[in-house]
N, C-alpha and C. Protein backbone atom coordinates (compact mmCIF):
# COMPACT_ATOMS: atom_id res chain seq x y z
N UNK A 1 -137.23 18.05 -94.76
CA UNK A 1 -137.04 17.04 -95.79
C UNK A 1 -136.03 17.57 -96.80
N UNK A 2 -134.91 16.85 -97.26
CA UNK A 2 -134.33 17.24 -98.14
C UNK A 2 -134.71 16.72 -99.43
N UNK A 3 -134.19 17.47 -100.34
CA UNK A 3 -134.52 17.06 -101.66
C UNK A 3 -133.38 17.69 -102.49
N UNK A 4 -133.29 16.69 -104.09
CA UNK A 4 -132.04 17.17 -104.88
C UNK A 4 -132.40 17.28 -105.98
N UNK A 5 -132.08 18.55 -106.55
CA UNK A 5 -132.53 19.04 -107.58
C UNK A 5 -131.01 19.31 -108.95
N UNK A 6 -130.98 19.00 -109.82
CA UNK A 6 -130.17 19.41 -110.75
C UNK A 6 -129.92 21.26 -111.22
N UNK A 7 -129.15 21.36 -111.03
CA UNK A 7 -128.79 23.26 -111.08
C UNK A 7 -130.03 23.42 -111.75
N UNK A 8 -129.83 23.02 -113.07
CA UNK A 8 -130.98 22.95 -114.59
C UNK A 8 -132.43 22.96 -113.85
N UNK A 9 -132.41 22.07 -113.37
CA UNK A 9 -133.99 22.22 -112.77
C UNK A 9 -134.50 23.62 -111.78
N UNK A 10 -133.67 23.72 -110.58
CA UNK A 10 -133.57 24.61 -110.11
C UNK A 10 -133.86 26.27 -110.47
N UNK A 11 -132.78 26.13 -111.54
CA UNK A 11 -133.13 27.48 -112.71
C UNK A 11 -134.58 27.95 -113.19
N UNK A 12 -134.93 26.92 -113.53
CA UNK A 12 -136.44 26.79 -114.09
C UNK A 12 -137.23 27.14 -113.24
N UNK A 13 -137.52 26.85 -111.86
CA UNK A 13 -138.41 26.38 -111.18
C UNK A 13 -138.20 27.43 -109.76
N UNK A 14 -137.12 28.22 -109.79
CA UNK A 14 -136.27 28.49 -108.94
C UNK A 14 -137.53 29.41 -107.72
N UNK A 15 -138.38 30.71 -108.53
CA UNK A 15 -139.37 30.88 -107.60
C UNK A 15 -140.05 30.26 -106.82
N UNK A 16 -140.75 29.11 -107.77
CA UNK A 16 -141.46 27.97 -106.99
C UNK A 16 -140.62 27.45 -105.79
N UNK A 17 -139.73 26.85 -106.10
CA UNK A 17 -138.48 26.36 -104.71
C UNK A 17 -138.12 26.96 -103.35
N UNK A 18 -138.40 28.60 -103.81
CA UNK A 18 -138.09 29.58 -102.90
C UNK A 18 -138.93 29.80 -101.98
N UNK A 19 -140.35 30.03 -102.88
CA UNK A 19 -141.81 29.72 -101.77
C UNK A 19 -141.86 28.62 -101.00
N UNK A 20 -141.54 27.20 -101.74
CA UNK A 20 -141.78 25.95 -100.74
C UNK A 20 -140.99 26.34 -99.94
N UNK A 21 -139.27 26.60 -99.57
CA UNK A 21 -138.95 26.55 -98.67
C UNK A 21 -139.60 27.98 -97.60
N UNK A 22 -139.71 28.70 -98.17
CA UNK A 22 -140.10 30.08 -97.07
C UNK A 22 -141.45 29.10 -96.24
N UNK A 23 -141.95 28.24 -96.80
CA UNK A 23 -143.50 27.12 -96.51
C UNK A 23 -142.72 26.35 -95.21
N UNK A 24 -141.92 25.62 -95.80
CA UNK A 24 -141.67 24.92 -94.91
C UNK A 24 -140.56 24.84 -94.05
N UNK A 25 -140.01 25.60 -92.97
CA UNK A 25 -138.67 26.25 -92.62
C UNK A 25 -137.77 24.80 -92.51
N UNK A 26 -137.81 24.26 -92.01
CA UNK A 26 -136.62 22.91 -92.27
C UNK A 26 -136.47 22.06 -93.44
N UNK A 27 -137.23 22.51 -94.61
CA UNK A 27 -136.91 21.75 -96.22
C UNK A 27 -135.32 22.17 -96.59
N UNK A 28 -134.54 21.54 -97.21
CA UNK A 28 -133.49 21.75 -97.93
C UNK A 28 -133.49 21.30 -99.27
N UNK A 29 -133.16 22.05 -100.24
CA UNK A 29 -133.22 21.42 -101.35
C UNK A 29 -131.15 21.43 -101.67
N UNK A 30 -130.99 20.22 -102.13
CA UNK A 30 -129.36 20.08 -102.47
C UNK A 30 -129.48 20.15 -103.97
N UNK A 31 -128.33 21.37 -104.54
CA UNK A 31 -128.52 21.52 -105.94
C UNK A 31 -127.00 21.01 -106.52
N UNK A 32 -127.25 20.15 -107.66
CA UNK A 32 -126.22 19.16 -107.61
C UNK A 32 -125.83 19.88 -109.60
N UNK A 33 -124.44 19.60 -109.64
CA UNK A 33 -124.13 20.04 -110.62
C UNK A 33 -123.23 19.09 -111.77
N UNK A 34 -123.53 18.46 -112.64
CA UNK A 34 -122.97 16.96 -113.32
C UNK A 34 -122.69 16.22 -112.04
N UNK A 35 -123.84 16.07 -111.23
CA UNK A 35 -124.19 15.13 -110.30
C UNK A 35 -123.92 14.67 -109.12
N UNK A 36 -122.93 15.84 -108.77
CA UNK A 36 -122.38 16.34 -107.78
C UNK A 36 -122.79 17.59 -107.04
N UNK A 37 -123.43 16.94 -105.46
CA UNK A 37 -123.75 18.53 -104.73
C UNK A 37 -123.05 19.63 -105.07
N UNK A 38 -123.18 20.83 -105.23
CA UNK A 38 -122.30 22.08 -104.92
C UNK A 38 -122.70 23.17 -104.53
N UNK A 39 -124.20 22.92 -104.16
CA UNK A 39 -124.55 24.05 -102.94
C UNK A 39 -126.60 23.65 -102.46
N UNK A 40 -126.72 24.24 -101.83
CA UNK A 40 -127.86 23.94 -101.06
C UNK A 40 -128.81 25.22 -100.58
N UNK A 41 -129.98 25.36 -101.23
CA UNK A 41 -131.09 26.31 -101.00
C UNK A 41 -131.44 25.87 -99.38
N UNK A 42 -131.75 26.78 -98.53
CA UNK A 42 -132.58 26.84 -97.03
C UNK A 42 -132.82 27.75 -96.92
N UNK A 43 -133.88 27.91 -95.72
CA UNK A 43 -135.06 28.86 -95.09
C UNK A 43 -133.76 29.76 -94.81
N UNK A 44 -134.38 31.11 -94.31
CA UNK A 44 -133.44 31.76 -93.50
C UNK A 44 -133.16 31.12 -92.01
N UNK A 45 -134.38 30.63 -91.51
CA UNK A 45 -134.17 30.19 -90.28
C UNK A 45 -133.47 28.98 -90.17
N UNK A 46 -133.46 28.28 -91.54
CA UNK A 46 -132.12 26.91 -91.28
C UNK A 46 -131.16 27.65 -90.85
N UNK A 47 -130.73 28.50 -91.75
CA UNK A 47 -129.34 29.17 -91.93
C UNK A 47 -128.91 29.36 -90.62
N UNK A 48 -129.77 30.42 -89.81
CA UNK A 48 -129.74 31.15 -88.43
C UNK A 48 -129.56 29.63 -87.45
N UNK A 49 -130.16 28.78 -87.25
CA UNK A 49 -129.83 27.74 -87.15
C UNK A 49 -128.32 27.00 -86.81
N UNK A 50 -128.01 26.61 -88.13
CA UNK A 50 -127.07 26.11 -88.56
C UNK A 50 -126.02 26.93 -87.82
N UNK A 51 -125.94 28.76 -88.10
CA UNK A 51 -124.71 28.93 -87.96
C UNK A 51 -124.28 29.36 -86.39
N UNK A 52 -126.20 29.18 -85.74
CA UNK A 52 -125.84 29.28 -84.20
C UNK A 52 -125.06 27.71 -83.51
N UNK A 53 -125.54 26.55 -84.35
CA UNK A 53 -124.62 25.36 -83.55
C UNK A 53 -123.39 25.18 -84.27
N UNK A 54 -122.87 25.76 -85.71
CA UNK A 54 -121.58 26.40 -85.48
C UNK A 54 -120.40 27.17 -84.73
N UNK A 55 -120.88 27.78 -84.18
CA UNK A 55 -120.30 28.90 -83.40
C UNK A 55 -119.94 27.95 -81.88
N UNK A 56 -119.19 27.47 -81.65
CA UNK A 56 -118.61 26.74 -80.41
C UNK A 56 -118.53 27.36 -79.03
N UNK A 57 -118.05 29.03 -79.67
CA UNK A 57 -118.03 29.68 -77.97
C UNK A 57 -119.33 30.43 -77.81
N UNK A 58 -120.72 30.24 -78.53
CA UNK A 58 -121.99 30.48 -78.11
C UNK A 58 -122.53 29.09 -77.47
N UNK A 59 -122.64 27.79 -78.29
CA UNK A 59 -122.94 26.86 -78.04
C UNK A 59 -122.36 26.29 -76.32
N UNK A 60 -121.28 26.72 -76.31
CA UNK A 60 -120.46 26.41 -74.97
C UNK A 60 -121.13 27.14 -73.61
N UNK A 61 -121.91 28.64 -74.35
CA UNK A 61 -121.96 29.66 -73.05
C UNK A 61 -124.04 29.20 -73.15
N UNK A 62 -124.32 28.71 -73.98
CA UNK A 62 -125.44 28.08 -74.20
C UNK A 62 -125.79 26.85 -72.94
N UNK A 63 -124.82 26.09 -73.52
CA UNK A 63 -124.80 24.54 -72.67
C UNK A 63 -124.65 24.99 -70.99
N UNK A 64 -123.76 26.21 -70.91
CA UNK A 64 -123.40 26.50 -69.13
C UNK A 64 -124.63 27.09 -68.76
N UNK A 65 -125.10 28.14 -69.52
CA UNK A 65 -126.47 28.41 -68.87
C UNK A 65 -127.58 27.14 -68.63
N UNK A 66 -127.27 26.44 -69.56
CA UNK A 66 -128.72 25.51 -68.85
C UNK A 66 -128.07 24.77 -67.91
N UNK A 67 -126.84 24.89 -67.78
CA UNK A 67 -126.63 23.84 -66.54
C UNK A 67 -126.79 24.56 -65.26
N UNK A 68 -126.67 25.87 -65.41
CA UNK A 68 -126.68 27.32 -64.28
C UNK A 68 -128.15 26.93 -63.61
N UNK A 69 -129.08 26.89 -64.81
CA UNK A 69 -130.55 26.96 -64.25
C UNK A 69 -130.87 25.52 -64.37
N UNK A 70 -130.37 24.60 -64.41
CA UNK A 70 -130.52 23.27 -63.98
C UNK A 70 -130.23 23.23 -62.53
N UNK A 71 -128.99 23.42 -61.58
CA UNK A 71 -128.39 23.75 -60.78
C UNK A 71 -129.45 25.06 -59.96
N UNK A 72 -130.00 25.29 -60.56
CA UNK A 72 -130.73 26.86 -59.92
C UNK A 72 -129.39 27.78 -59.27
N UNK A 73 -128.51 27.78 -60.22
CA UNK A 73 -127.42 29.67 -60.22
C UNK A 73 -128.04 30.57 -61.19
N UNK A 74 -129.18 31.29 -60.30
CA UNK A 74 -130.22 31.85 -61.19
C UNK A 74 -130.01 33.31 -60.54
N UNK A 75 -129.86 34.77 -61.54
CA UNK A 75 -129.55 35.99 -60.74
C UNK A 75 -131.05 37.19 -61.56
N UNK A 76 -131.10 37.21 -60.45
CA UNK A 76 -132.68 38.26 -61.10
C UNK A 76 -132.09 39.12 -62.27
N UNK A 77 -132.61 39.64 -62.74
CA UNK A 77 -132.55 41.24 -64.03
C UNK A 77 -131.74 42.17 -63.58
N UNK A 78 -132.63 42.75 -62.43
CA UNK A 78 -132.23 43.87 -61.36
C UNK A 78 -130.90 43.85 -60.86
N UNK A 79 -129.97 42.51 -60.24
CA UNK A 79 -128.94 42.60 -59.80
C UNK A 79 -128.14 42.31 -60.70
N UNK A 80 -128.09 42.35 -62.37
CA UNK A 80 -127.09 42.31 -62.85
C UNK A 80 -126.92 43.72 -63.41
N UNK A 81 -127.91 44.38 -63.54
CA UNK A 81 -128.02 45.78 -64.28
C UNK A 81 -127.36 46.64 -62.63
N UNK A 82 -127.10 46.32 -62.02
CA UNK A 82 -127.08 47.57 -60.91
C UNK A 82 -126.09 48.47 -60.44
């Protein structure tokens, strides 16, 4: 769930904010500044998240593996270490 908080508020409250999100890993709070976003509190695990479907040439070698083991081009442990 997102939510928008004024910098000002934020400041105040800022521990409290920190716990809810560590509570709830997909909360975002958007902190808006003369009423305009300019940055955004998340979990660590949004973050980790976020910057894994950023990354295009993980996401790419992501998408081929499931098509590998969709396809069953599946190679044991043993014969790649050997």
């Amino acid at each position: 769930m997102t939510k928008i908080a004024p910098v000002s508020y934020v400041r105040a409250h800022l521990p409290a904010m920190v716990a809810a999100i560590g509570k709830k890993k997909r909360d975002r709070v958007v902190i808006t500044r003369n009423g305009t976003a300019s940055a955004v509190l998340v979990s660590p695990e949004e973050l980790e998240t976020l910057e894994i479907l950023a990354d295009k040439k993980l996401m790419l070698s992501l998408l081929k593996a499931e098509t590998d083991e969709h396809a069953q081009r599946l190679v044991e442990h043993e014969e790649i270490f050997k």
